[in-house]
N, C-alpha and C. Protein backbone atom coordinates (compact mmCIF):
# COMPACT_ATOMS: atom_id res chain seq x y z
N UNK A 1 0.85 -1.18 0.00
CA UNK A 1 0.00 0.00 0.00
C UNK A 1 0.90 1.24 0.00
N UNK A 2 0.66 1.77 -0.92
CA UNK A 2 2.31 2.94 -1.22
C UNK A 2 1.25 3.92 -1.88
N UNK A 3 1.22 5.38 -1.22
CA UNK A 3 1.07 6.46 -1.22
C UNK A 3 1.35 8.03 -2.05
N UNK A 4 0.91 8.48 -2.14
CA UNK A 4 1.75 9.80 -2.50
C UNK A 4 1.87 10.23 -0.78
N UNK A 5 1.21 10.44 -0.10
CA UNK A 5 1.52 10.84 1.25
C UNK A 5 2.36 9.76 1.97
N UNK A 6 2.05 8.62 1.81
CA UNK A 6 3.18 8.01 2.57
C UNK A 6 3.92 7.03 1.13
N UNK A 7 4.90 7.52 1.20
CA UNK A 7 5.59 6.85 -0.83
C UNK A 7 6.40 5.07 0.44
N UNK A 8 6.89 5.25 1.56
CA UNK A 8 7.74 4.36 2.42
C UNK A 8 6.80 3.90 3.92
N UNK A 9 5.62 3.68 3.49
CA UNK A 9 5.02 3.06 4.92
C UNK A 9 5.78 2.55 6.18
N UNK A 10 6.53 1.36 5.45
CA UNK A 10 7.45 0.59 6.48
C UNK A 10 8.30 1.06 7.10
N UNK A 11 9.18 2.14 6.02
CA UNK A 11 10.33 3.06 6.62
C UNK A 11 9.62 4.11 8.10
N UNK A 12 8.29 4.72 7.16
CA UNK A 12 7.88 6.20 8.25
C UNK A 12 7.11 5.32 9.13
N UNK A 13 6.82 3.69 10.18
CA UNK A 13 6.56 3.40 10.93
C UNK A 13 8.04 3.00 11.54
N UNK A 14 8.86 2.67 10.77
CA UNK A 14 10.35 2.15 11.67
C UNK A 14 11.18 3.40 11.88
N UNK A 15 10.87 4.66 11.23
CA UNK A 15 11.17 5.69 12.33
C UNK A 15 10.47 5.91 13.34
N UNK A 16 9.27 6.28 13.23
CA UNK A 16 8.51 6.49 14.23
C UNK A 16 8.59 5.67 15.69
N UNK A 17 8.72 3.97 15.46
CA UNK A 17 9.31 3.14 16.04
C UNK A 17 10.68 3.67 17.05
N UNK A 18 11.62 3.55 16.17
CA UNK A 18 12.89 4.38 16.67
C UNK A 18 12.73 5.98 17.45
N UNK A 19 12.17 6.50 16.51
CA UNK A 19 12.23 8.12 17.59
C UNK A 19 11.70 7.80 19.04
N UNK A 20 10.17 7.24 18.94
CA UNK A 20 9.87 6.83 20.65
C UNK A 20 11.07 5.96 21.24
N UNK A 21 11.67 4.98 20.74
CA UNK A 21 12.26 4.29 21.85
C UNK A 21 13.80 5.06 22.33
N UNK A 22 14.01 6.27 21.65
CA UNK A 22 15.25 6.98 21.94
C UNK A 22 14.78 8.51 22.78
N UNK A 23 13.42 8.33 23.01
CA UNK A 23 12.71 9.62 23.61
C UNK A 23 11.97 9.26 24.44
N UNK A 24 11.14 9.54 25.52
CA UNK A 24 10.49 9.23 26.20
C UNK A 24 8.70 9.37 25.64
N UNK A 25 8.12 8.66 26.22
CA UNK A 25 6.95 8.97 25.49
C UNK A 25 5.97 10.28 25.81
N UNK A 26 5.53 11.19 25.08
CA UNK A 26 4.79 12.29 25.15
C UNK A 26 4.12 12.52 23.84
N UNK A 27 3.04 12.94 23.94
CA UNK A 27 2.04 13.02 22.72
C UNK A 27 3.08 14.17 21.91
N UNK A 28 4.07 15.24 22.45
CA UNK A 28 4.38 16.05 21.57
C UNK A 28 5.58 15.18 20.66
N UNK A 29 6.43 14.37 21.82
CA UNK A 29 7.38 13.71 20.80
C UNK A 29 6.52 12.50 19.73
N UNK A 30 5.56 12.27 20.05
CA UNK A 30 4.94 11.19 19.21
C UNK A 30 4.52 12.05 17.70
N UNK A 31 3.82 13.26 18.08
CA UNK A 31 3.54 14.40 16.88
C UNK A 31 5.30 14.90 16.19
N UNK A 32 6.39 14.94 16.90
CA UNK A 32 7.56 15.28 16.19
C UNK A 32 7.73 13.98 15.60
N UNK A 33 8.02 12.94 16.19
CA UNK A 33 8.49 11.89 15.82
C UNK A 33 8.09 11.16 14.09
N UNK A 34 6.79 11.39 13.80
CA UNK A 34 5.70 11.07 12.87
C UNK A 34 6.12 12.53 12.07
N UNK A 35 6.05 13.63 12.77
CA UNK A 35 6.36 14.55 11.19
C UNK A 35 7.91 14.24 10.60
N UNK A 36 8.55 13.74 11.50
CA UNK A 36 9.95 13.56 10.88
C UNK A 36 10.19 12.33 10.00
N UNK A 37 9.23 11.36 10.47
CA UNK A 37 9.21 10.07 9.86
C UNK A 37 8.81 10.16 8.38
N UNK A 38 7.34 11.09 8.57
CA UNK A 38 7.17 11.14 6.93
C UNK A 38 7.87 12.37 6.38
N UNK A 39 9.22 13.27 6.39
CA UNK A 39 9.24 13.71 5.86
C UNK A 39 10.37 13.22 5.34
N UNK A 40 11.24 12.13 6.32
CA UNK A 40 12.25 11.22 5.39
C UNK A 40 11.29 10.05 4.82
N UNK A 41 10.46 10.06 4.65
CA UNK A 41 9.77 8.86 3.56
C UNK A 41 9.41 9.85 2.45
N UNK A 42 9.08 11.18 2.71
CA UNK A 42 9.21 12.32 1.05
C UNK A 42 10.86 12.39 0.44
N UNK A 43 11.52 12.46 1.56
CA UNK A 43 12.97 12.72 1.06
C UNK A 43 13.35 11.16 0.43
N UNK A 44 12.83 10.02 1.07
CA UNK A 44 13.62 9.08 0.43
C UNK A 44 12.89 9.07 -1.00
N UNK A 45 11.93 9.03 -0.96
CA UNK A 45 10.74 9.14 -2.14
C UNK A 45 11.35 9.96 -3.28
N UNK A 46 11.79 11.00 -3.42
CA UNK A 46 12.80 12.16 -4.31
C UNK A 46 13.84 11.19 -4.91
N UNK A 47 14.99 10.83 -4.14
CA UNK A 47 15.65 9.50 -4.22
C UNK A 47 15.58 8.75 -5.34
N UNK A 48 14.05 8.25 -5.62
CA UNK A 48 13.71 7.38 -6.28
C UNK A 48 14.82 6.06 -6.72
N UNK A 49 15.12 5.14 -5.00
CA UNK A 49 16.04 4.55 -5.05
C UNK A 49 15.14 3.29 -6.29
N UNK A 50 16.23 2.48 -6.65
CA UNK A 50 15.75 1.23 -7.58
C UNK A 50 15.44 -0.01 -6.48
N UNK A 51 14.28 -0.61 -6.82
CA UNK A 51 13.55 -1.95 -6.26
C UNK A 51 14.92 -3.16 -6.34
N UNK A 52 15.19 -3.48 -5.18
CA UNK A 52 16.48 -4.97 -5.31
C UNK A 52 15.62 -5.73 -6.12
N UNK A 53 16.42 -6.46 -7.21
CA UNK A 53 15.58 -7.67 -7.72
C UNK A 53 16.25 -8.48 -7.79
N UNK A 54 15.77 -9.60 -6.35
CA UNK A 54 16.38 -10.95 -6.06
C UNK A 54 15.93 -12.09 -6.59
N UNK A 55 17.28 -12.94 -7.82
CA UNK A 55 16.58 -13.91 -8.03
C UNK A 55 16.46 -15.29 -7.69
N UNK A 56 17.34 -15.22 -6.67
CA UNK A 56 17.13 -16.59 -5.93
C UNK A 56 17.83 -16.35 -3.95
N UNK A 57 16.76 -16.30 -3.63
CA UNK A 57 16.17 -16.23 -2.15
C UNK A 57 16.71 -17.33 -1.72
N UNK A 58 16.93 -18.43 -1.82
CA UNK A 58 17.83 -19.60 -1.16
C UNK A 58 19.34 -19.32 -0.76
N UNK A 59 19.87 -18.37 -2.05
CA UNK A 59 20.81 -17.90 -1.66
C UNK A 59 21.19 -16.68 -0.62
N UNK A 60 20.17 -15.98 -0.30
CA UNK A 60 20.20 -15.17 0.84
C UNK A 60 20.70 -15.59 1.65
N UNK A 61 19.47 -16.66 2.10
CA UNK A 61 19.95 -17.51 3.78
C UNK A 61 20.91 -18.44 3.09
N UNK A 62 21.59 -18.79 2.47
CA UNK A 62 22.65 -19.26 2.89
C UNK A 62 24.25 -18.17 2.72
N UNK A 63 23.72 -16.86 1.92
CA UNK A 63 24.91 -15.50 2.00
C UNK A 63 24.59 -15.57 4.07
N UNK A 64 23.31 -15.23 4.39
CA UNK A 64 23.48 -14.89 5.42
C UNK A 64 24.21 -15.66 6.54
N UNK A 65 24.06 -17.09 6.52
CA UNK A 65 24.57 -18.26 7.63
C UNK A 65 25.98 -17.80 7.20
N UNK A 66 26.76 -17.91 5.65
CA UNK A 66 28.08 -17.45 5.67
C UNK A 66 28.83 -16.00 6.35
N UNK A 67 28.03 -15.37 6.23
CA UNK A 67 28.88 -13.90 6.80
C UNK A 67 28.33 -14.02 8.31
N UNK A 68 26.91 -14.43 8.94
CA UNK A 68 27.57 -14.69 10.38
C UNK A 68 28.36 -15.42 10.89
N UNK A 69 28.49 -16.80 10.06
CA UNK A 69 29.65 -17.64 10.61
C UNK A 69 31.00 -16.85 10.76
N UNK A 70 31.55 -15.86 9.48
CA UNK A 70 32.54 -15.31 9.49
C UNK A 70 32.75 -14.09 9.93
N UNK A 71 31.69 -13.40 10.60
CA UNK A 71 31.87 -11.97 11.29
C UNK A 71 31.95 -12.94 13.13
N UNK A 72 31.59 -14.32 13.52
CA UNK A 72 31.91 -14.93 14.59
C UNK A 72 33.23 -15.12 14.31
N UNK A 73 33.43 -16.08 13.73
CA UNK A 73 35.18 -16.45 12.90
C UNK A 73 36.45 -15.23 13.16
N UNK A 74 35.53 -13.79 12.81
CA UNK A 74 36.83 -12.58 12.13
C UNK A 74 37.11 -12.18 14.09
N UNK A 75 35.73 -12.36 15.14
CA UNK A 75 35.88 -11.58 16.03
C UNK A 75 36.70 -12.32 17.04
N UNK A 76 36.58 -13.62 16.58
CA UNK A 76 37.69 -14.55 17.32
C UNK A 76 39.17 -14.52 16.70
N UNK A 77 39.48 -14.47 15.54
CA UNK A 77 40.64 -14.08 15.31
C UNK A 77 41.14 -12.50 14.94
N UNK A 78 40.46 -11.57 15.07
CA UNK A 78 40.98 -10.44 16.04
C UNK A 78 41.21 -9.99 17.28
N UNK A 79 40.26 -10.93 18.36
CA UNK A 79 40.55 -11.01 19.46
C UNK A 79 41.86 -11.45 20.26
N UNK A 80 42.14 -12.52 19.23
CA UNK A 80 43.10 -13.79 19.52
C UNK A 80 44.64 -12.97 18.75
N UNK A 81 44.34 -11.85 18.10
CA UNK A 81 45.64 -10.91 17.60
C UNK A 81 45.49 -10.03 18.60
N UNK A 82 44.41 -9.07 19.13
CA UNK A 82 44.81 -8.32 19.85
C UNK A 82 45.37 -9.09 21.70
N UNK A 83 44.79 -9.62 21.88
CA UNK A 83 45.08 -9.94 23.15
C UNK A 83 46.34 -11.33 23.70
N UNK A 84 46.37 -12.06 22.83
CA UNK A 84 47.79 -13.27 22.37
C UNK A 84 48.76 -12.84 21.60
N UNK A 85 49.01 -12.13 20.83
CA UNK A 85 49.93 -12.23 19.97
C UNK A 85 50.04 -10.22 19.68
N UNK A 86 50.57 -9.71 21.20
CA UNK A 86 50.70 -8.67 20.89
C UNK A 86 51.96 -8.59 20.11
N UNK A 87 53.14 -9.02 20.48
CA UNK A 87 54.45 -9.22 20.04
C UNK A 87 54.76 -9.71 18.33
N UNK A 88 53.84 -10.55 18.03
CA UNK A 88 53.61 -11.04 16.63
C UNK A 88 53.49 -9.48 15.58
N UNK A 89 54.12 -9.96 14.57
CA UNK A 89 53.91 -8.60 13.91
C UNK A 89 52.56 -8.44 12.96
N UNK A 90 52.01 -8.00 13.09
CA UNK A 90 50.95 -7.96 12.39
C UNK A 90 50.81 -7.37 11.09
N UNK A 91 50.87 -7.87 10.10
CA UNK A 91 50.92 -6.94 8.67
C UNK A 91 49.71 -6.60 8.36
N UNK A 92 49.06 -5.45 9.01
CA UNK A 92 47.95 -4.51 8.28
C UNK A 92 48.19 -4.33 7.08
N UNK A 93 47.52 -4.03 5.92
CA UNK A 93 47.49 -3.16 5.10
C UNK A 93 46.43 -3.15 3.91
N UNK A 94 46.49 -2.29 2.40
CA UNK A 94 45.24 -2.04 1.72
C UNK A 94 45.50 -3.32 0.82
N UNK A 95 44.66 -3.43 -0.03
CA UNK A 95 44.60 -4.15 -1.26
C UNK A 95 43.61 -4.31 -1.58
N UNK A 96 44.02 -3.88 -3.14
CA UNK A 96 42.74 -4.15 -4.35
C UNK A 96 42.25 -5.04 -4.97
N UNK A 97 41.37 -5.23 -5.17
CA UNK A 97 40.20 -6.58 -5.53
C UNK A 97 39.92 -6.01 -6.76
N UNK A 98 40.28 -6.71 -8.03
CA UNK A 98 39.14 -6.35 -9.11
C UNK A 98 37.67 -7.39 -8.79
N UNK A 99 36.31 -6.58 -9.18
CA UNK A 99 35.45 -7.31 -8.84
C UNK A 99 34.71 -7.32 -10.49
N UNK A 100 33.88 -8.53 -10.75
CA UNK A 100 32.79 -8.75 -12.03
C UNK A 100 31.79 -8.21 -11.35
N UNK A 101 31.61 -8.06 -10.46
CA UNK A 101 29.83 -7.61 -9.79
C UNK A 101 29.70 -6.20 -9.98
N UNK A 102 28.62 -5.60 -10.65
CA UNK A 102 28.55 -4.37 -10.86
C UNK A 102 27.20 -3.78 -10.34
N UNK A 103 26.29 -5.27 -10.11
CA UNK A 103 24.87 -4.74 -9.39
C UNK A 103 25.12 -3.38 -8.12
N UNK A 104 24.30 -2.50 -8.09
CA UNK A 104 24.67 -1.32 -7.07
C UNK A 104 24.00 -2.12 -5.84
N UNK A 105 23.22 -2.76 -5.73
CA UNK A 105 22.58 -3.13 -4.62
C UNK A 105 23.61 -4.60 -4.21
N UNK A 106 23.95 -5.45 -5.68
CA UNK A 106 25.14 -5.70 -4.72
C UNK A 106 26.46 -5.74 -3.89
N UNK A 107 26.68 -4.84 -4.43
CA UNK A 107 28.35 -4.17 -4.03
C UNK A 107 27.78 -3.38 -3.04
N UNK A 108 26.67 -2.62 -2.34
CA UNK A 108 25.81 -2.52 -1.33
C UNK A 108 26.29 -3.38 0.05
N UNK A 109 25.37 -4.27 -0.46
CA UNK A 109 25.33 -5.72 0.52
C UNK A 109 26.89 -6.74 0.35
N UNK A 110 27.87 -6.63 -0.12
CA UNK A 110 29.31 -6.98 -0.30
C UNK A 110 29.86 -5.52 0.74
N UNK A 111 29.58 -4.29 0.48
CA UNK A 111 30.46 -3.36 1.47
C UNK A 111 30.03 -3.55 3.00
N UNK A 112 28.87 -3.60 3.03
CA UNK A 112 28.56 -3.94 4.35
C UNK A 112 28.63 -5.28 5.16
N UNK A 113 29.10 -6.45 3.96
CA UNK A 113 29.76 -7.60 4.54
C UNK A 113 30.99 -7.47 5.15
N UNK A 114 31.70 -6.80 4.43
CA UNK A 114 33.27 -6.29 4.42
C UNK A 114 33.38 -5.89 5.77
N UNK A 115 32.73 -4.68 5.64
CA UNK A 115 32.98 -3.98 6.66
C UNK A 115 32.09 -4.42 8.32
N UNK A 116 31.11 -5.08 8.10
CA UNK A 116 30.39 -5.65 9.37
C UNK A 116 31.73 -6.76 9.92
N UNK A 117 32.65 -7.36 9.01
CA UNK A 117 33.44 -8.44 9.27
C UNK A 117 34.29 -7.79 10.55
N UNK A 118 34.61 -8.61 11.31
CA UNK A 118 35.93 -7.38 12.09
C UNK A 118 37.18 -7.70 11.25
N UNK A 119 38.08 -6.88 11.48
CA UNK A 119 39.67 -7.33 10.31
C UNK A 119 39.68 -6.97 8.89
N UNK A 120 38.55 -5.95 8.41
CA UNK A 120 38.55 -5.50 7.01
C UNK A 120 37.22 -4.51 7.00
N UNK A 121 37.81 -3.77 6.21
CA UNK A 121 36.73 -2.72 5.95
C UNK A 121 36.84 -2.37 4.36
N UNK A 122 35.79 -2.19 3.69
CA UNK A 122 35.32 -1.18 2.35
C UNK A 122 35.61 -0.04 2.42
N UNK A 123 36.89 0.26 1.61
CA UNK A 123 37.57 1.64 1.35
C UNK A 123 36.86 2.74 0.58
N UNK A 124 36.98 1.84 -0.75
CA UNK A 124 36.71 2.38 -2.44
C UNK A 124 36.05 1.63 -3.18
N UNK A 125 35.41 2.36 -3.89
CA UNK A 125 35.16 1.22 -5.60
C UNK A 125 35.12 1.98 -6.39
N UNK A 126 36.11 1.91 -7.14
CA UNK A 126 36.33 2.20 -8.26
C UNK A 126 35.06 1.82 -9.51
N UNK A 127 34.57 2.42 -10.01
CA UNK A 127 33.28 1.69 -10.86
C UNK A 127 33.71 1.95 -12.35
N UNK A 128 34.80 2.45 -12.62
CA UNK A 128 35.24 2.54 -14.31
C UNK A 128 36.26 1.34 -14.17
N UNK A 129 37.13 1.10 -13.00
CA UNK A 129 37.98 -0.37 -13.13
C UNK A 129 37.55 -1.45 -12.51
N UNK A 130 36.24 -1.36 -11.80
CA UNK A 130 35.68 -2.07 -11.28
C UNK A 130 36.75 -2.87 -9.99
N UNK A 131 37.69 -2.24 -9.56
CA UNK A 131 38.16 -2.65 -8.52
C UNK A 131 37.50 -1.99 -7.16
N UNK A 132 37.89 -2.88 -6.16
CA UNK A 132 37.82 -2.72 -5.05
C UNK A 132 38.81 -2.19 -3.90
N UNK A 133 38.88 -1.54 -2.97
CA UNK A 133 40.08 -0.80 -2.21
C UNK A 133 39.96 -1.49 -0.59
N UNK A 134 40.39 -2.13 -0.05
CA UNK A 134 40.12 -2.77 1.54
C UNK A 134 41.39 -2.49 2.01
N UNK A 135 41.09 -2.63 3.40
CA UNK A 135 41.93 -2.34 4.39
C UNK A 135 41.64 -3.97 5.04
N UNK A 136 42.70 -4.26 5.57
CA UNK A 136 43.03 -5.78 6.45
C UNK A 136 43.77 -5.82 7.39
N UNK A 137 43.24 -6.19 8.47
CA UNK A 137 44.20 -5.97 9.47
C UNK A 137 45.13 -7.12 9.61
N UNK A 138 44.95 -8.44 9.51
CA UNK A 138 45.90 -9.36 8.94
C UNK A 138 45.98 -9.91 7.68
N UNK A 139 46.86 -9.27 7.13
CA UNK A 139 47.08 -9.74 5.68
C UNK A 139 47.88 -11.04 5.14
N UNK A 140 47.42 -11.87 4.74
CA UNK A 140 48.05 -13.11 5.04
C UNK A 140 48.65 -13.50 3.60
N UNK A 141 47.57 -13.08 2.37
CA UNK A 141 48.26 -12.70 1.31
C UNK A 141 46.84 -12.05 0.39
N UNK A 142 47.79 -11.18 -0.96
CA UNK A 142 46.61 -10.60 -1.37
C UNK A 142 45.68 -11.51 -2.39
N UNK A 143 46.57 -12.49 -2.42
CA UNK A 143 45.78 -14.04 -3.53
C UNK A 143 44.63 -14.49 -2.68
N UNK A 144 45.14 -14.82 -1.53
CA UNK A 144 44.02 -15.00 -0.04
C UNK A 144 42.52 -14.18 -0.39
N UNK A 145 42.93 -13.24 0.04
CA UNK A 145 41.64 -12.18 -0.07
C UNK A 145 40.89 -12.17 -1.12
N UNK A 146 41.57 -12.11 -2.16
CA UNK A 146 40.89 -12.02 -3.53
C UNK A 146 40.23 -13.49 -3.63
N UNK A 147 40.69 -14.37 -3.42
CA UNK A 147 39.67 -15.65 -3.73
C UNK A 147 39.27 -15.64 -2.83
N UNK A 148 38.87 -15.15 -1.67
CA UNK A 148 38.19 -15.12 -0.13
C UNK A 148 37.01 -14.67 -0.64
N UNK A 149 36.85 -13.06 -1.22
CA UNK A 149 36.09 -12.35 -1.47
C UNK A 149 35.43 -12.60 -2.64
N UNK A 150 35.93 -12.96 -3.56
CA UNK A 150 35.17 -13.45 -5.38
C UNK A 150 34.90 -14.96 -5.19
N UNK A 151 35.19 -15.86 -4.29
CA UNK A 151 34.83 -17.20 -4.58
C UNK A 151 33.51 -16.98 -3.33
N UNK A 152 33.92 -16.58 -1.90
CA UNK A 152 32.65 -16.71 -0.85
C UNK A 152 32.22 -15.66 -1.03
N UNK A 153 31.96 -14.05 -1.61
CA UNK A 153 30.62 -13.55 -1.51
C UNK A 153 30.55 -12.93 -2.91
N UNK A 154 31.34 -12.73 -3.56
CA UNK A 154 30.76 -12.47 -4.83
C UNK A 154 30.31 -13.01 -5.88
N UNK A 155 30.56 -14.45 -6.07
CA UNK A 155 29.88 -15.10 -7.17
C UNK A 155 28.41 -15.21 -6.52
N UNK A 156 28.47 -15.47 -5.21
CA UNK A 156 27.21 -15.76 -4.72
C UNK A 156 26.22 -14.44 -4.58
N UNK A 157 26.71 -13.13 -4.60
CA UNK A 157 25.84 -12.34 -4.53
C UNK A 157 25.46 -11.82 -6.20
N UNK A 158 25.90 -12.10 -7.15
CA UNK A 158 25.83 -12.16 -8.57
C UNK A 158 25.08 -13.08 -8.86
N UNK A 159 24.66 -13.95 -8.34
CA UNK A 159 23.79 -15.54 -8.42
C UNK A 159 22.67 -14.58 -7.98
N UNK A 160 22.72 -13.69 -6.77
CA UNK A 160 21.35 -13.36 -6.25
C UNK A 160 21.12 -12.03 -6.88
N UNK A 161 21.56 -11.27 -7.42
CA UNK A 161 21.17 -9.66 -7.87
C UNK A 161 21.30 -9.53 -9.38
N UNK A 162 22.36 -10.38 -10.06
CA UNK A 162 22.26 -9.92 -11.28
C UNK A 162 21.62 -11.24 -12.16
């Protein structure tokens, strides 16, 4: 049910949601809360972001079981660097990924894998070389990463977006 007054239903109730539980409740914050809600559901509405079009939903839940297994995985072996192996040298550093995935919604959901991971974050993307820019806090090698990243989440998020 999508609106000209409300273009994001779901969004201007999950603010509204959010503003009360970060405010106390009062009919005036409930009246702020609701004008602010729909006026980022006009602003997102302007936007006119593009609809994800997923074509196979099996692969979700199993993208998803993989990146929690490995955001558990990354927080145990950053833990196990910061607190065991202060003395160990740790080779931080960047490296570039060329990527085939060009979906915007999935290089989206790939940056926020990246970066939800502990031990790597989404720098850059380059979208004329289609590379990628990361930061790693243990770099073990850059062959590593690159088949880390194009064999476990990018063929699979290209299976689901493009």
């Amino acid at each position: 049910m999508r609106s000209r007054f409300l273009p994001y239903p779901l969004l201007t109730l999950s603010l509204m949601f959010f503003w009360m539980t970060i405010n106390s409740f009062s009919p005036g914050h409930l009246l702020l809360g609701t004008a602010v809600a729909i006026v980022a559901s006009w602003a997102m509405a302007s936007l006119r972001p593009p609809k994800p079009r997923i074509r196979n939903w099996h692969l979700v839940v199993k993208l998803t079981a993989i990146v929690l297994y490995d955001i558990v995985r990354s927080n145990i072996a950053v833990a196990t660097i910061i607190l065991l192996q202060r003395n160990r040298k740790v080779k931080a550093g960047f490296l570039t990924i060329p990527l085939d995935l060009r979906d915007p919604m999935g290089l989206a959901v790939l940056a926020i894998v990246l970066t939800a991971t502990p031990g790597s974050a989404w720098l850059e993307y380059n979208s004329s070389q289609g590379t990628l820019l990361i930061h790693v806090l243990d770099e073990v090698s850059e062959a590593h990463w690159q088949n880390l990243i194009k064999s476990r989440y990018e063929k699979m998020l290209m299976e689901i977006f493009e």
